[in-house]
C-alpha atoms as a PDB file:
ATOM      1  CA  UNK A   1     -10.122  -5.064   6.618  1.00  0.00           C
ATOM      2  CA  UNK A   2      -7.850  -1.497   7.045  1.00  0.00           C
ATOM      3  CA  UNK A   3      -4.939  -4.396   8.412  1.00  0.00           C
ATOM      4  CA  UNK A   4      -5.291  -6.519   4.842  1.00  0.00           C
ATOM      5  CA  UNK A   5      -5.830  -3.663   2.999  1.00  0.00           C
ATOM      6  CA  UNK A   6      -2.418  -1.480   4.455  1.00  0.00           C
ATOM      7  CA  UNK A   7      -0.796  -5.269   3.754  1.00  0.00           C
ATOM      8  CA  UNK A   8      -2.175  -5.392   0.251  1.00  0.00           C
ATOM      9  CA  UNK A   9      -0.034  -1.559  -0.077  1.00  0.00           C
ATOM     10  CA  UNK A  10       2.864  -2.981   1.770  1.00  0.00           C
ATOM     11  CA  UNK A  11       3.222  -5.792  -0.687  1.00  0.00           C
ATOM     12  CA  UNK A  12       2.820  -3.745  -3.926  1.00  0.00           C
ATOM     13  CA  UNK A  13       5.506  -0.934  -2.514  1.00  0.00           C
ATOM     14  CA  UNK A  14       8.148  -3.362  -1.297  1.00  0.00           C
ATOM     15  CA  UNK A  15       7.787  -5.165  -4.917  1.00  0.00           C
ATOM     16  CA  UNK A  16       8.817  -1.612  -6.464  1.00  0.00           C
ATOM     17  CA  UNK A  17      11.463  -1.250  -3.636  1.00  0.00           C
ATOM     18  CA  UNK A  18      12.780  -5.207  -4.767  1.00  0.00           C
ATOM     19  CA  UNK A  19      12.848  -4.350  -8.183  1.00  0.00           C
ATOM     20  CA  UNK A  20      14.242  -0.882  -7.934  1.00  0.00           C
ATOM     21  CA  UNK A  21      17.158  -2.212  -5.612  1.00  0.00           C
ATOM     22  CA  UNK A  22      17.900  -5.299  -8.009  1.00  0.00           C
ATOM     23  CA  UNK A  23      17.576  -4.207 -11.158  1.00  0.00           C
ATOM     24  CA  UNK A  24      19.845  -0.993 -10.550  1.00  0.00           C
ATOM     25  CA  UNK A  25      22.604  -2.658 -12.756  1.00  0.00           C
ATOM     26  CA  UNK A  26      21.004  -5.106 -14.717  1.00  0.00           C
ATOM     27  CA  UNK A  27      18.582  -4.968 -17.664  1.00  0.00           C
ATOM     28  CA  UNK A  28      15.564  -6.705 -16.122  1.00  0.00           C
ATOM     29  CA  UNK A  29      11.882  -6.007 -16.835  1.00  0.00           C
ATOM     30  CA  UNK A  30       9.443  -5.543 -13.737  1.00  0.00           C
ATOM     31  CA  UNK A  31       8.859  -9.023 -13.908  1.00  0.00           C
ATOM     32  CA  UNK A  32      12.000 -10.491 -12.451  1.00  0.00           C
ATOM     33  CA  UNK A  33      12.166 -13.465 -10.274  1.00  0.00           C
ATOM     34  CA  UNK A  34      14.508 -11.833  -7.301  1.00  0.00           C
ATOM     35  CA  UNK A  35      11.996  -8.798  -7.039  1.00  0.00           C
ATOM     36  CA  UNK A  36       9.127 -11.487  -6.851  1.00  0.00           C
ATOM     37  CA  UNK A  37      10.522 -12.635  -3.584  1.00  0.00           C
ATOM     38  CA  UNK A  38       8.741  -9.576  -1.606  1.00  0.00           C
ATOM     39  CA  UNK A  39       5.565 -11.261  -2.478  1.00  0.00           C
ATOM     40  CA  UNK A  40       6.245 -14.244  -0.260  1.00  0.00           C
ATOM     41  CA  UNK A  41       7.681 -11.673   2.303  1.00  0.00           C
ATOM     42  CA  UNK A  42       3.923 -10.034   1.996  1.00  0.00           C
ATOM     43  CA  UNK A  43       2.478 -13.143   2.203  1.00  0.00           C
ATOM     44  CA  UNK A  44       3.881 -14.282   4.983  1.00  0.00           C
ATOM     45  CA  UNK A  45       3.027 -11.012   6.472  1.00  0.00           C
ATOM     46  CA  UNK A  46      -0.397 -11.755   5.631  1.00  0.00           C
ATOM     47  CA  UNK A  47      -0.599 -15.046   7.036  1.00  0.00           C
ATOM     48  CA  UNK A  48       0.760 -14.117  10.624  1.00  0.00           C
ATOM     49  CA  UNK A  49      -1.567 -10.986  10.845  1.00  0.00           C
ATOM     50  CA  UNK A  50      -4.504 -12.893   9.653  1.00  0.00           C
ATOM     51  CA  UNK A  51      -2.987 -15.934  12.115  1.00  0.00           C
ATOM     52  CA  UNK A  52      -3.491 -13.256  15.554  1.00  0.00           C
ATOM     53  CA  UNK A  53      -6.259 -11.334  14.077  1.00  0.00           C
ATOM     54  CA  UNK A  54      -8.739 -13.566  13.295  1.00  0.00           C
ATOM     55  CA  UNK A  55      -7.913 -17.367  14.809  1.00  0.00           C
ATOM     56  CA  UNK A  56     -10.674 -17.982  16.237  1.00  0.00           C
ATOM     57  CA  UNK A  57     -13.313 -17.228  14.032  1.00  0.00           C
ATOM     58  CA  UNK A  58     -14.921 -18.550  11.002  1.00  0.00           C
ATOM     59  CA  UNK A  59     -13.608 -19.244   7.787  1.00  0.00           C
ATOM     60  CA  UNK A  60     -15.600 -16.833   6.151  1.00  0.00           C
ATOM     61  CA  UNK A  61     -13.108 -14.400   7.592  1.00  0.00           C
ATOM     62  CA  UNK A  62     -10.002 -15.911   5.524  1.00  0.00           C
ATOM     63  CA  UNK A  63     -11.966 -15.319   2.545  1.00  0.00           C
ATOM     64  CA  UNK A  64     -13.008 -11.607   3.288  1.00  0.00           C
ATOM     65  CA  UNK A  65      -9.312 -10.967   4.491  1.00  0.00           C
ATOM     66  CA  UNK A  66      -7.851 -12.682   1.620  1.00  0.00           C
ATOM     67  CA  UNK A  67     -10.292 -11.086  -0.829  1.00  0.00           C
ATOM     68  CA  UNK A  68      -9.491  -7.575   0.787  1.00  0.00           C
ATOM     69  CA  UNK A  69      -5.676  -8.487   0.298  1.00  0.00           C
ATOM     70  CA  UNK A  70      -5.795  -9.123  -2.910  1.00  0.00           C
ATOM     71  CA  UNK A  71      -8.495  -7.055  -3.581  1.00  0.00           C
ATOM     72  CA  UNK A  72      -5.837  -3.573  -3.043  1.00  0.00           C
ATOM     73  CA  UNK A  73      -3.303  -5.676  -4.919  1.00  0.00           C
ATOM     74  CA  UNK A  74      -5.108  -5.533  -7.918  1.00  0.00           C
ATOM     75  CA  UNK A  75      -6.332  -2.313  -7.555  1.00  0.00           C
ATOM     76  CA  UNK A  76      -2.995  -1.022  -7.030  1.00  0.00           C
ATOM     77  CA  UNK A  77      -1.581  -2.234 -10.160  1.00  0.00           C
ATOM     78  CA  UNK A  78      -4.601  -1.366 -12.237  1.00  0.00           C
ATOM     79  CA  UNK A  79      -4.049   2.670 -11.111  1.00  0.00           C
ATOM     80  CA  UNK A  80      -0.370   1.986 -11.190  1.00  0.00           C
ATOM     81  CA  UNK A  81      -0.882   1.196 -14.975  1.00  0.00           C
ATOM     82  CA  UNK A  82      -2.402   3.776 -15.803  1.00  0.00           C
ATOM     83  CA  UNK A  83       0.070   6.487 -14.274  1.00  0.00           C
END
């Protein structure tokens, strides 16, 4: 759970880093399509971590780890908000 959750943080940072780094001389919002790739980077991350981690157990585990993942991604941007 400390492995999703730290990827959950990982994801949400290197989507400010993405947009920070691309949007430096253009007008884009937050939402931009070319910061949105570092989700499928933290996806991806997910996956293989999730892949070694937990292989050869139930599915119930996806679900917790997935849950847990998205879970700090959502709690991120809800405090993030706020600031």
């Amino acid at each position: 759970m400390i492995g999703n959750a730290a990827l959950g943080l990982i994801t949400c940072y290197l989507y400010i880093l993405f947009w920070v780094a691309f949007s430096m001389g253009d007008t884009e919002t937050i939402l931009s399509w070319k910061a949105s790739t570092s989700f499928l980077t933290g996806v991806l991350l997910f996956a293989v971590w999730n892949y070694f981690m937990i292989r050869n157990h139930d599915r119930k585990y996806w679900g917790h780890s997935a849950f847990t993942y998205l879970a700090t991604i959502l709690l991120f941007i809800l405090l993030f908000q706020t600031i």
